[in-house]
C-alpha atoms as a PDB file:
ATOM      1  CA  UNK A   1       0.000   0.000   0.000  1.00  0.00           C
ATOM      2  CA  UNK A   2       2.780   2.520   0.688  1.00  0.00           C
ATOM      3  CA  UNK A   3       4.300   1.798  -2.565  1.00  0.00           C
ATOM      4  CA  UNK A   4       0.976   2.674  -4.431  1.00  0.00           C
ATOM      5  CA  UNK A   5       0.815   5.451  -2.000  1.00  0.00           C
ATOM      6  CA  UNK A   6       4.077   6.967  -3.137  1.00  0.00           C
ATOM      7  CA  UNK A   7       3.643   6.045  -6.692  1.00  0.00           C
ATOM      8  CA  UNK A   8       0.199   8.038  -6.074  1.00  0.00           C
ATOM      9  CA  UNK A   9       1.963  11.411  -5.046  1.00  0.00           C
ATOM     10  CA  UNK A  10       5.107  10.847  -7.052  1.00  0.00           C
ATOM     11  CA  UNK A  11       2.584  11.083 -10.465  1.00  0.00           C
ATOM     12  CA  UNK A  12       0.747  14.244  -8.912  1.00  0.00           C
ATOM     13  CA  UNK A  13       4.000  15.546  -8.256  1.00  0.00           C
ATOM     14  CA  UNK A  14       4.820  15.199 -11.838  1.00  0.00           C
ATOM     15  CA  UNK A  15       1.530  16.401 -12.782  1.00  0.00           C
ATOM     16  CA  UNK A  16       1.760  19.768 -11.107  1.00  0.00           C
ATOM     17  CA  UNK A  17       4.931  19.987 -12.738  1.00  0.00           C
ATOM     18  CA  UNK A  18       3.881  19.546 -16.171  1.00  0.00           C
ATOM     19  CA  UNK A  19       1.161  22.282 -15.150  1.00  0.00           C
ATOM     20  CA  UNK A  20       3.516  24.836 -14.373  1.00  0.00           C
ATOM     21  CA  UNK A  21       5.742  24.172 -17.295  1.00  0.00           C
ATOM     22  CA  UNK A  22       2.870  24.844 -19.675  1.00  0.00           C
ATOM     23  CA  UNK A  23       1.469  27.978 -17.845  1.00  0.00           C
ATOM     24  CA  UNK A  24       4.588  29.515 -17.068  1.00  0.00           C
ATOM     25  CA  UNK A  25       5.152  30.282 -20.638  1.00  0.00           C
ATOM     26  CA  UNK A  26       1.654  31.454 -20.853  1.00  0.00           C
ATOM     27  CA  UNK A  27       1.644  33.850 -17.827  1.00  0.00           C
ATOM     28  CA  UNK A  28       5.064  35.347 -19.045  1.00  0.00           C
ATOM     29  CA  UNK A  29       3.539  35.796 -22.639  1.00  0.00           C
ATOM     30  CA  UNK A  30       0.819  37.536 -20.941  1.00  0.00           C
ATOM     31  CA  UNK A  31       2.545  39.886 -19.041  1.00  0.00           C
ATOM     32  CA  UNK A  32       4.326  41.137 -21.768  1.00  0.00           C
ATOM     33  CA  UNK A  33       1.711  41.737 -24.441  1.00  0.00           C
ATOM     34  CA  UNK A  34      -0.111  43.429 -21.298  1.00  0.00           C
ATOM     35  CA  UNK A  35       2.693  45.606 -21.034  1.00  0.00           C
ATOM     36  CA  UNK A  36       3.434  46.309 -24.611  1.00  0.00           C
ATOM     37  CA  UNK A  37      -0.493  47.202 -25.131  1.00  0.00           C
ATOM     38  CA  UNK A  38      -0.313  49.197 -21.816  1.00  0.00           C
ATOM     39  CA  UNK A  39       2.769  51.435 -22.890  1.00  0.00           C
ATOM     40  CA  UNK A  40       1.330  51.661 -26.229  1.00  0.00           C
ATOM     41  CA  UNK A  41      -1.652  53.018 -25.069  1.00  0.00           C
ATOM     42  CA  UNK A  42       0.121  55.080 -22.965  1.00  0.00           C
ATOM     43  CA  UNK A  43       2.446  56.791 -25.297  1.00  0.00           C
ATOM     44  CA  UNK A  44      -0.663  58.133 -27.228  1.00  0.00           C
ATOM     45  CA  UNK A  45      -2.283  59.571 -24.373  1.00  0.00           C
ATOM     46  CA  UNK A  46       1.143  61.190 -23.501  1.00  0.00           C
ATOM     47  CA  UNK A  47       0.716  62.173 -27.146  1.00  0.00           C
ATOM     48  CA  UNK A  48      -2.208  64.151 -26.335  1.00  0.00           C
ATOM     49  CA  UNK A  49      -0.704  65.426 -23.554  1.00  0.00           C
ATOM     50  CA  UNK A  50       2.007  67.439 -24.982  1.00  0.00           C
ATOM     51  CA  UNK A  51       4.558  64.993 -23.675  1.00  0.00           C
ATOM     52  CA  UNK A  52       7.388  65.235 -25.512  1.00  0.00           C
ATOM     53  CA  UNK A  53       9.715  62.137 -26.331  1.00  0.00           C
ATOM     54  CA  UNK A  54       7.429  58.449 -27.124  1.00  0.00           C
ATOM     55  CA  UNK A  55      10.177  56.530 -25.116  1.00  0.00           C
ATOM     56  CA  UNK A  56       8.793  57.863 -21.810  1.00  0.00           C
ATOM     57  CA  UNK A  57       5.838  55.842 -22.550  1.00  0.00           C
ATOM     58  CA  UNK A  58       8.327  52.765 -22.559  1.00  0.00           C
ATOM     59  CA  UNK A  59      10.295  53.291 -19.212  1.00  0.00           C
ATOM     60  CA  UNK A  60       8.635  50.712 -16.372  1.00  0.00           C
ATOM     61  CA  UNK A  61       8.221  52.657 -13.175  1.00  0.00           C
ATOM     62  CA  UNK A  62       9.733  56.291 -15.315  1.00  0.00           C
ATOM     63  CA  UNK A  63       5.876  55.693 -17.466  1.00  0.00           C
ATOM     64  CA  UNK A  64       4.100  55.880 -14.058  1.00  0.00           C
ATOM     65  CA  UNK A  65       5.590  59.098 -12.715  1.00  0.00           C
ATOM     66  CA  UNK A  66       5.076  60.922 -16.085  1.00  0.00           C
ATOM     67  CA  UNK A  67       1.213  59.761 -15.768  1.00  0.00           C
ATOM     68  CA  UNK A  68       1.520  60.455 -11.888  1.00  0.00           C
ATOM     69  CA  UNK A  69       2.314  64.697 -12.618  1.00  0.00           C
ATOM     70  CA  UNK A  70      -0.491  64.966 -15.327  1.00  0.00           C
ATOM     71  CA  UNK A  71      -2.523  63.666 -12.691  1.00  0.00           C
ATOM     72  CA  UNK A  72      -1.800  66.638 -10.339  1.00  0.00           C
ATOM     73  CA  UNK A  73       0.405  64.388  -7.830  1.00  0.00           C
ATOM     74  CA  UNK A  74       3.890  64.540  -7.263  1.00  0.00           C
ATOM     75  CA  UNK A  75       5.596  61.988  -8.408  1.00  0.00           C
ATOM     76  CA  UNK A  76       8.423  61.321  -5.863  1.00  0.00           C
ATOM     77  CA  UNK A  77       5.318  61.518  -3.141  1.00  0.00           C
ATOM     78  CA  UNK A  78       2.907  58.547  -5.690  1.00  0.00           C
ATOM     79  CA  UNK A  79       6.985  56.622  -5.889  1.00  0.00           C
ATOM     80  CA  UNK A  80       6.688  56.872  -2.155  1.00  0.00           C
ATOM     81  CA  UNK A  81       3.641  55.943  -1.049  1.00  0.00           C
ATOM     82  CA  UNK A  82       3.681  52.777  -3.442  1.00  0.00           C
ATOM     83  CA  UNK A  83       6.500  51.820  -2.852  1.00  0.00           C
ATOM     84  CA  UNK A  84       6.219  51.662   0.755  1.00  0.00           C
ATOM     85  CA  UNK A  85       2.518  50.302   0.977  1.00  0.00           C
ATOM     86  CA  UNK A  86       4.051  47.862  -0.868  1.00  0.00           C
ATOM     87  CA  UNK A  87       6.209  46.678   1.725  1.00  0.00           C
ATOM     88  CA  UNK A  88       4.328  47.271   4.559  1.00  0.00           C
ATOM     89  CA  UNK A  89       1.314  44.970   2.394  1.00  0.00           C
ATOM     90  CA  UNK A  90       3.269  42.016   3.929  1.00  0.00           C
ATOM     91  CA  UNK A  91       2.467  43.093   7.777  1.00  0.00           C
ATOM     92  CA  UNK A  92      -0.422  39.866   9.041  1.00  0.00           C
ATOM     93  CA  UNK A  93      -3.751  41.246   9.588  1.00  0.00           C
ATOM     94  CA  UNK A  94      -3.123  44.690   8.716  1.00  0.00           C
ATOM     95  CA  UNK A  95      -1.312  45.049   5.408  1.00  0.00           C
ATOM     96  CA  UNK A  96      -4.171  44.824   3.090  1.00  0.00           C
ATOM     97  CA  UNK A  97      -4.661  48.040   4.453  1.00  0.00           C
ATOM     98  CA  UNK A  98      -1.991  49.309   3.367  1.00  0.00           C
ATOM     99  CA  UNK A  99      -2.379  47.820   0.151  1.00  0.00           C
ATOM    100  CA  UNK A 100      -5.778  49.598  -0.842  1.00  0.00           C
ATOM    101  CA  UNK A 101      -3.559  52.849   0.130  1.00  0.00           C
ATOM    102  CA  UNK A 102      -1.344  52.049  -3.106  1.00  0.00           C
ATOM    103  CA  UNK A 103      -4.405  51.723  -4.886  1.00  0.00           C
ATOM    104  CA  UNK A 104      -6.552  55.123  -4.160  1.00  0.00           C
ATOM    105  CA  UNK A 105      -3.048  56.757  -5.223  1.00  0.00           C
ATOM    106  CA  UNK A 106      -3.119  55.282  -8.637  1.00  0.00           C
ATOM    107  CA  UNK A 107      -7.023  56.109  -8.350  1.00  0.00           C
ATOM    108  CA  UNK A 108      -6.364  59.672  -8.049  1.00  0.00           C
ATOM    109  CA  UNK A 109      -4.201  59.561 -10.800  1.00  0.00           C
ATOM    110  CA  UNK A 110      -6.478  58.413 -13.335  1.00  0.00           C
ATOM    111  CA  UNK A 111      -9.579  60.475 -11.987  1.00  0.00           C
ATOM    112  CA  UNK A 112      -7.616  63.434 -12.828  1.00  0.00           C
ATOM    113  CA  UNK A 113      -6.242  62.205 -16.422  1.00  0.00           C
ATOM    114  CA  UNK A 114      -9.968  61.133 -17.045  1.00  0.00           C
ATOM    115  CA  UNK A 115     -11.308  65.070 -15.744  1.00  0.00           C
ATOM    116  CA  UNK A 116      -8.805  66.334 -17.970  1.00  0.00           C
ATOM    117  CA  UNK A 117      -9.994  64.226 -21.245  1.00  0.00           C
ATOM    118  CA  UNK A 118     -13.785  65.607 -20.032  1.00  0.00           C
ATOM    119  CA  UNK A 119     -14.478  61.763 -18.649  1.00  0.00           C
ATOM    120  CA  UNK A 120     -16.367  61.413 -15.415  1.00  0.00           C
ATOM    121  CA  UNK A 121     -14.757  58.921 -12.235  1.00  0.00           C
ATOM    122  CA  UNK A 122     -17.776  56.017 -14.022  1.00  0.00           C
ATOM    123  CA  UNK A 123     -15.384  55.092 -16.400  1.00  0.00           C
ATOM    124  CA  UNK A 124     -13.056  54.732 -13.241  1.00  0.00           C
ATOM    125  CA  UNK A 125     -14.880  51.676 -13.034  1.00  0.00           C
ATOM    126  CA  UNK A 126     -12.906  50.331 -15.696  1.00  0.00           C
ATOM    127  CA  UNK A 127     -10.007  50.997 -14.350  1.00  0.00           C
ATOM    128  CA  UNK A 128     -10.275  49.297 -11.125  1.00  0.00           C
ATOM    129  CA  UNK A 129     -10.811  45.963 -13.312  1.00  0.00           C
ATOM    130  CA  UNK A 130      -7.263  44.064 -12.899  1.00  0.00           C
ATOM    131  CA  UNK A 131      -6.234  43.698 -16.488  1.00  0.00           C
ATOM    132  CA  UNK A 132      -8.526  44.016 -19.240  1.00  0.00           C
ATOM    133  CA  UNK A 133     -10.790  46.736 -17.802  1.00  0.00           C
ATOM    134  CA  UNK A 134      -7.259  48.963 -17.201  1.00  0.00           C
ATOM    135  CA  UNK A 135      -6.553  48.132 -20.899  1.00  0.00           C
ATOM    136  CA  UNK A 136      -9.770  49.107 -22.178  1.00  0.00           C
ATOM    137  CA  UNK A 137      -9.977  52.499 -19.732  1.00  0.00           C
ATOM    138  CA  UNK A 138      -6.385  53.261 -22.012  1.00  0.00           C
ATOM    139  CA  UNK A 139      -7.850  52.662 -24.960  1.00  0.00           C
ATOM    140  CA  UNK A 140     -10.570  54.936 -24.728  1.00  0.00           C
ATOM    141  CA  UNK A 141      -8.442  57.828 -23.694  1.00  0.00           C
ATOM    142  CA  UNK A 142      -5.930  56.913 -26.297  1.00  0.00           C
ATOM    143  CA  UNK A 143      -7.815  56.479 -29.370  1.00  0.00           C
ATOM    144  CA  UNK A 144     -10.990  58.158 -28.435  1.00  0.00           C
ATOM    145  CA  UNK A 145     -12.048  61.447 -29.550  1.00  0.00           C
ATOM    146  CA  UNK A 146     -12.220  63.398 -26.553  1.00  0.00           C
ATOM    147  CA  UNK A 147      -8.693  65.829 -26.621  1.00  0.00           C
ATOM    148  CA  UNK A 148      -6.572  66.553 -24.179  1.00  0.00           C
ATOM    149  CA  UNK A 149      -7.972  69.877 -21.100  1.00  0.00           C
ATOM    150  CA  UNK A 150      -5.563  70.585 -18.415  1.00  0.00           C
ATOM    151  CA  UNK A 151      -7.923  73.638 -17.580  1.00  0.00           C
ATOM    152  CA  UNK A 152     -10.209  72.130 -14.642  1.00  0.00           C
ATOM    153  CA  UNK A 153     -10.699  73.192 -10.949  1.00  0.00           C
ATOM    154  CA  UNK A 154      -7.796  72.198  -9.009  1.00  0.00           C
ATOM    155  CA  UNK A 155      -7.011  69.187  -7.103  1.00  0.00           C
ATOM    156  CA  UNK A 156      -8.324  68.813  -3.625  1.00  0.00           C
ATOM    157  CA  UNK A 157      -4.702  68.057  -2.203  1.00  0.00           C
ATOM    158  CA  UNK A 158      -3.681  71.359  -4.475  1.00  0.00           C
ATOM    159  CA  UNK A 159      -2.039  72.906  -1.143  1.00  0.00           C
ATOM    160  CA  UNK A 160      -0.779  69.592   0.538  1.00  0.00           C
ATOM    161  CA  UNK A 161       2.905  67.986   0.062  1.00  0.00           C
ATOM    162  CA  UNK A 162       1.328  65.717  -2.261  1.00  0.00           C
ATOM    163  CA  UNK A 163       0.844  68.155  -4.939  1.00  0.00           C
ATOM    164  CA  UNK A 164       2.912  68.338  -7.971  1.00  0.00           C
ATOM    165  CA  UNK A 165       5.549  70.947  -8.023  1.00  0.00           C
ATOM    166  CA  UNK A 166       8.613  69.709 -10.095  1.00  0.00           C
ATOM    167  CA  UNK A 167       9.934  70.607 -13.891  1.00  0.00           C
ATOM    168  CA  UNK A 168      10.958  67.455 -15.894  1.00  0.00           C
ATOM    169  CA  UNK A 169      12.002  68.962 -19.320  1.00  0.00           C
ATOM    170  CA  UNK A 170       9.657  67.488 -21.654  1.00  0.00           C
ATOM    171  CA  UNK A 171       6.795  67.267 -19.738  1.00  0.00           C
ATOM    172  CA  UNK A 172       4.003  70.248 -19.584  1.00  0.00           C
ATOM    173  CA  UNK A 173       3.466  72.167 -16.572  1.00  0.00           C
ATOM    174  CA  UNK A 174      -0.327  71.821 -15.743  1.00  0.00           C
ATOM    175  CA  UNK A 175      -2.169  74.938 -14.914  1.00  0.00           C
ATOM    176  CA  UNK A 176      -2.215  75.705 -11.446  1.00  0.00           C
ATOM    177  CA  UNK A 177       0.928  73.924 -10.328  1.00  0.00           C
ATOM    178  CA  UNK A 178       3.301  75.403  -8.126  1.00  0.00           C
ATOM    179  CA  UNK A 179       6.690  75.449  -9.587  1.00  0.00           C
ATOM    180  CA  UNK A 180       9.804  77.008  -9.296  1.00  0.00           C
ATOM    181  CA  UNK A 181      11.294  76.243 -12.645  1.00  0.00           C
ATOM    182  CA  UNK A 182      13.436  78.449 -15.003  1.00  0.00           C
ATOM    183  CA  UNK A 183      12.442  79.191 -18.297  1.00  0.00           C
ATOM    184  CA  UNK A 184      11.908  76.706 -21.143  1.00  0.00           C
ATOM    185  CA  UNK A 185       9.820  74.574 -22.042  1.00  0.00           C
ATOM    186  CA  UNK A 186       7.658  72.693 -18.707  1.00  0.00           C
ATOM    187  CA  UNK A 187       8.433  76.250 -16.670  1.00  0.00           C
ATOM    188  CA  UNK A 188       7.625  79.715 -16.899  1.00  0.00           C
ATOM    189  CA  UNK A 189       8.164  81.926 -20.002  1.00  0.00           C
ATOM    190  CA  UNK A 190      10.236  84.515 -20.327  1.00  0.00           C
ATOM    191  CA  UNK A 191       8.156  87.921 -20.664  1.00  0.00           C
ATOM    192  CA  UNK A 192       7.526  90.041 -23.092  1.00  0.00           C
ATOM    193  CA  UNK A 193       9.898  92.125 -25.188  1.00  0.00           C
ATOM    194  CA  UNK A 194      10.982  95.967 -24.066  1.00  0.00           C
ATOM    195  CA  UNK A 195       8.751  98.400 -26.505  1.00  0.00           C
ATOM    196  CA  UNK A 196      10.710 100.437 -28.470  1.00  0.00           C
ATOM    197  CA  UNK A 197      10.807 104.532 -27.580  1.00  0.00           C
ATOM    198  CA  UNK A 198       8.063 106.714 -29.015  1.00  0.00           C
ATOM    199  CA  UNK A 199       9.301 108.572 -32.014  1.00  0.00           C
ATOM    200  CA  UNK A 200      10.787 111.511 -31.823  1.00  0.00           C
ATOM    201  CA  UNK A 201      12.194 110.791 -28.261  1.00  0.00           C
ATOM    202  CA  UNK A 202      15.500 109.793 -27.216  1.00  0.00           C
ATOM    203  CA  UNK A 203      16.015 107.439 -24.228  1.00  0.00           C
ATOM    204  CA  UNK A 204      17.901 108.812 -21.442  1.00  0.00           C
ATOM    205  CA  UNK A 205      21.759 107.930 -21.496  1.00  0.00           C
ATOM    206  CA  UNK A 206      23.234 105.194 -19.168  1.00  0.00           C
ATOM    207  CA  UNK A 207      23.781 106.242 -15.528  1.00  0.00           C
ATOM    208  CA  UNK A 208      27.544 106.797 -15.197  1.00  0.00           C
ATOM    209  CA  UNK A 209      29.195 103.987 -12.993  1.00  0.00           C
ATOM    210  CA  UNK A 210      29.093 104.628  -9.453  1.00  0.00           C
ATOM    211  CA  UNK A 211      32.873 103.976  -7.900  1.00  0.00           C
END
């Protein structure tokens, strides 16, 4: 009996393995077509944006932050916060707390992409479906008609430290944010240029150096 009792587990053993071996391959392939249809969708809606340079759409982690500051949040604070929920996730009892924390980050994110392409937090819905819903809630931003309006009410956390207030070259200021950035392109302008004298006037001479 123990022999056909070990012959028993040894061929579910084997069995299990054979599983994995076939959906390994499948879960991998997966993953990246998810990803390549994710960034693709992504670069058009950075498109739309004003985003300058495709690639950022490419960049794992880089692709989040971009989408983090046209969502109105800063994105060393969104880096932070998911990063760390994500390791204090793993705490018994308590961590799937901090897990829904990482999510009503990313949340926030997209409800303000969505204002800003006139869609209201239903399609959010969407979103919040693991895979194919997030896909879809890409798609319609990045191929759908609606265009691109950074011009809405502020962001509720507008005067908090988890507002937006960096200048990555490349990347549009939104209206409202709070930078300090030189001028160029993602920071303030320069101003206007002098207007010339009236005719018939001459401008005063230079003051003489003072010594």
């Amino acid at each position: 009996m123990s022999g056909s009792s070990y012959t028993y587990d040894d061929g579910s053993g084997l069995a299990a393995l054979a599983f994995l071996i076939v959906l390994l391959p499948i879960l991998l392939i997966s993953i990246f077509a998810g990803y390549i249809i994710s960034s693709f969708f992504l670069m058009k809606i950075f498109e739309k944006a004003g985003v300058q340079g495709k690639w950022r759409a490419w960049v794992p982690i880089y692709n989040t932050l971009v989408a983090a500051k046209l969502g109105d949040v800063s994105p060393w604070a969104y880096l932070i916060v998911v990063v760390g929920a994500s390791v204090l996730s793993n705490i018994p009892v308590i961590g799937f707390v901090f897990g829904l924390v990482a999510v009503a980050a990313s949340v926030v994110v997209a409800w303000r992409i969505g204002l800003k392409f006139g869609k209201d937090w239903p399609l959010l819905l969407l979103w919040l479906i693991p895979g194919i819903g997030t896909l879809i809630w890409l798609g319609i931003l990045a191929f759908g008609s609606a265009r691109w309006n950074p011009a809405i009410a502020p962001a509720p956390w507008a005067n908090t430290v988890a507002a937006d207030k960096t200048v990555w070259d490349g990347v549009p200021v939104q209206p409202g944010q709070q930078v300090t950035g030189g001028p160029g392109y993602g920071g303030p302008g320069y101003g206007g240029p002098t207007p010339p004298s009236a005719p018939g006037t001459t401008p005063p001479p230079p003051a003489p150096p003072q010594y």
